[in-house]
Protein backbone atom coordinates (compact mmCIF):
# COMPACT_ATOMS: atom_id res chain seq x y z
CA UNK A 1 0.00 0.00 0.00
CA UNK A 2 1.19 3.66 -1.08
CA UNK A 3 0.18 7.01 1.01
CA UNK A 4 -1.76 7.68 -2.08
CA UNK A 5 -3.87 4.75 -1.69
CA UNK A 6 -4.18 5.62 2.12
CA UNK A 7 -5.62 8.84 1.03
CA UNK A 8 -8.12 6.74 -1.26
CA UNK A 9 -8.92 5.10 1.43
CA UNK A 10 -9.82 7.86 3.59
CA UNK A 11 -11.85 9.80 1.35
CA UNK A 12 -13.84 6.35 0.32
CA UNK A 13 -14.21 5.27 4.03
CA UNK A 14 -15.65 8.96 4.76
CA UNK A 15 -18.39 8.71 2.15
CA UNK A 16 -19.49 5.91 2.61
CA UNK A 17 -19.72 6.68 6.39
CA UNK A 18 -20.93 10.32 6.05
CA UNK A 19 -18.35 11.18 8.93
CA UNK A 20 -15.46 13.69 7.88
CA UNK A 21 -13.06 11.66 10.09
CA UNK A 22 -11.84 7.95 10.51
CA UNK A 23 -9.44 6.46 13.10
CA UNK A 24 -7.07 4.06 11.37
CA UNK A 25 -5.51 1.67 13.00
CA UNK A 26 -4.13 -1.74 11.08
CA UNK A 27 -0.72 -1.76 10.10
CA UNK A 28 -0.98 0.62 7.20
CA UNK A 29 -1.50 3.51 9.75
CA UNK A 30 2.12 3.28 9.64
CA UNK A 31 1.56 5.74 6.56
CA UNK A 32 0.60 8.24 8.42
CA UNK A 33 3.67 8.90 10.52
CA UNK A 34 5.88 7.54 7.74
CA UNK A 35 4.12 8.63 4.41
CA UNK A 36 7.22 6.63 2.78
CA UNK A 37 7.39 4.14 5.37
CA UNK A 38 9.74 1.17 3.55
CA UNK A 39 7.61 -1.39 1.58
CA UNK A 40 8.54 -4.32 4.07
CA UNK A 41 6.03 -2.47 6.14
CA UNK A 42 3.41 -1.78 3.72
CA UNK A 43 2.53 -5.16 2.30
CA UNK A 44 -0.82 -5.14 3.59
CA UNK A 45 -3.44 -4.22 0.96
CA UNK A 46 -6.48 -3.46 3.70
CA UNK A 47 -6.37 -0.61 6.01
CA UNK A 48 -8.59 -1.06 9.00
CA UNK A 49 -10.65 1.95 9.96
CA UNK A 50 -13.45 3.19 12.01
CA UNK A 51 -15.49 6.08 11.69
CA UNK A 52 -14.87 8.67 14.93
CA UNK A 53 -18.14 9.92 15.08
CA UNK A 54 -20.61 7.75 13.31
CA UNK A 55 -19.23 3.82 14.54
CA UNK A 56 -22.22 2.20 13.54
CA UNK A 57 -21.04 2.56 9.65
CA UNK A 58 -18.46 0.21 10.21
CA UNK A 59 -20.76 -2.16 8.09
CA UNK A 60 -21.34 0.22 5.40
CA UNK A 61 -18.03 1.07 4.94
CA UNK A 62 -17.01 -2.98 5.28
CA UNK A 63 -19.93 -3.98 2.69
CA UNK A 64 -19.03 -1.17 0.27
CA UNK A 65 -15.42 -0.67 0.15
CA UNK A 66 -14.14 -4.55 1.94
CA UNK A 67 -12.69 -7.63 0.63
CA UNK A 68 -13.68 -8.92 -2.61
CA UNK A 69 -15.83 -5.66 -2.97
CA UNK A 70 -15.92 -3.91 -6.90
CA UNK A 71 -13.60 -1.01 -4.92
CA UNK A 72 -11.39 -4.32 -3.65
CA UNK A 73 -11.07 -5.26 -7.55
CA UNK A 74 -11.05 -2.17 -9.17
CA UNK A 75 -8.22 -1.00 -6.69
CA UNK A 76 -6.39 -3.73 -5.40
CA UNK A 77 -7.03 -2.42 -1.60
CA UNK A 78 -9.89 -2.92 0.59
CA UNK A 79 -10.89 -1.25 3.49
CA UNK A 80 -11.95 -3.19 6.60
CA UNK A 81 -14.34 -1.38 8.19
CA UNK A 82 -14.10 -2.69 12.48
CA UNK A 83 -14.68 -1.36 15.92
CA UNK A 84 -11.74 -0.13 17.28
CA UNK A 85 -12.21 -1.71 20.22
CA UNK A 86 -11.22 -4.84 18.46
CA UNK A 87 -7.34 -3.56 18.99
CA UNK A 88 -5.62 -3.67 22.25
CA UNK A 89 -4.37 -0.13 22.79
CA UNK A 90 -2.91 1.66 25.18
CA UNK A 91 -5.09 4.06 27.33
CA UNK A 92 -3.94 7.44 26.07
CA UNK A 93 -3.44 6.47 22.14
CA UNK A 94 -5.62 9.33 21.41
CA UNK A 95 -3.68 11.59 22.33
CA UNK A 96 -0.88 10.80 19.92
CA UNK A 97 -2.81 10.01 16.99
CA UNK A 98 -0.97 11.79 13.56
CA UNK A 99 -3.93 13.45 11.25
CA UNK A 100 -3.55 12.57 7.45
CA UNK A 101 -5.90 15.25 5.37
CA UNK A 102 -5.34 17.38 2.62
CA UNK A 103 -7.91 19.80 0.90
CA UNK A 104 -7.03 17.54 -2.20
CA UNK A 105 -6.47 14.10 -1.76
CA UNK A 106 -8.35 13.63 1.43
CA UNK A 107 -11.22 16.44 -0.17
CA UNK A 108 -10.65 17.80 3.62
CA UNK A 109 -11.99 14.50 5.71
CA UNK A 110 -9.02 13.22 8.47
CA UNK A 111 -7.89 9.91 8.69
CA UNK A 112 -6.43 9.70 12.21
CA UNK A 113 -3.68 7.26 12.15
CA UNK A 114 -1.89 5.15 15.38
CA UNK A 115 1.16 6.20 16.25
CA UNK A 116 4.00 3.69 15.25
CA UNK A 117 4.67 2.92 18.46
CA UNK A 118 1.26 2.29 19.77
CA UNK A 119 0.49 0.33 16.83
CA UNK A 120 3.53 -1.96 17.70
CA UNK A 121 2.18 -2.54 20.90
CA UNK A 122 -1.23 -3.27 19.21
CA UNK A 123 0.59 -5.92 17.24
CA UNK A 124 2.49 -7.26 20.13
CA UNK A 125 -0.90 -7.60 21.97
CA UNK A 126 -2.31 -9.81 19.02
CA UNK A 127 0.64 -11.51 18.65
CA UNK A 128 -0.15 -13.38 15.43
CA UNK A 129 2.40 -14.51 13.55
CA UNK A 130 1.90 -11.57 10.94
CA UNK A 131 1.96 -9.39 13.82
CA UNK A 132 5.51 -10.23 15.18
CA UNK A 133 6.61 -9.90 11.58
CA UNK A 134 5.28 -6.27 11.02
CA UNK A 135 7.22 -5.45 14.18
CA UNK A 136 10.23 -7.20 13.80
CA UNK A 137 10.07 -5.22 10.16
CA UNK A 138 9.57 -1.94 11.95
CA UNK A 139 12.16 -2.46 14.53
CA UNK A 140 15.18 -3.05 12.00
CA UNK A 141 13.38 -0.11 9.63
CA UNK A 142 13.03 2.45 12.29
């Protein structure tokens, strides 16, 4: 996944939501702190997202814009519209959160994306296999 495609992402996930921002939080929120973030780290092609204000469109946006949708095909991406409940962060993630939105490629709507090193813990706290992968990646990139 590219920071372009992140963009995509966010101003999809916003429409289809009818909220103006999105928390992101799967491993491609790595784009937001690192827009060029090394391609070991941004072999993913979903980026998991919920809407900040309107959470209940977490289905929309996962029925529209999700895997195997026409927007899946036509783009090669998907967005995975879940709770973000669903990842184990720390308390005060909020707080250090890095805004992605441009009056052009984000047409203004934020995509607020996990710091790296929350999301690591967020991965550590999974601990999948494809987790400790993504931070073993980020530990020898960053």
């Amino acid at each position: 996944m590219t920071r372009d495609q992140l963009e995509h992402a966010i101003r999809a996930a916003c429409e289809v939501s009818k909220d103006t921002e999105l928390w992101i939080f799967g491993s491609q929120a790595i784009l937001g702190e690192f827009p060029n973030a090394p391609e070991s780290l941004r072999t993913s092609i979903e980026v998991d997202v919920q809407p900040k204000n309107r959470p209940e469109a977490v289905e929309d946006i996962d029925a529209t814009l999700g895997e195997l949708s026409i927007f899946h095909q036509t783009h090669g991406f998907y967005v995975n519209g879940i709770l973000i409940e669903s990842a184990k962060l720390p308390d005060d993630w909020k707080q250090r959160t890095i805004p992605v939105n441009d009056p052009i490629s984000t047409h203004g709507k934020t995509g607020m994306c996990i710091a790296a090193h929350d999301l690591a813990s967020s991965k550590l706290a999974a601990y999948r296999e494809k987790d400790k992968d993504f931070v073993r990646g980020l530990l020898i990139e960053k």
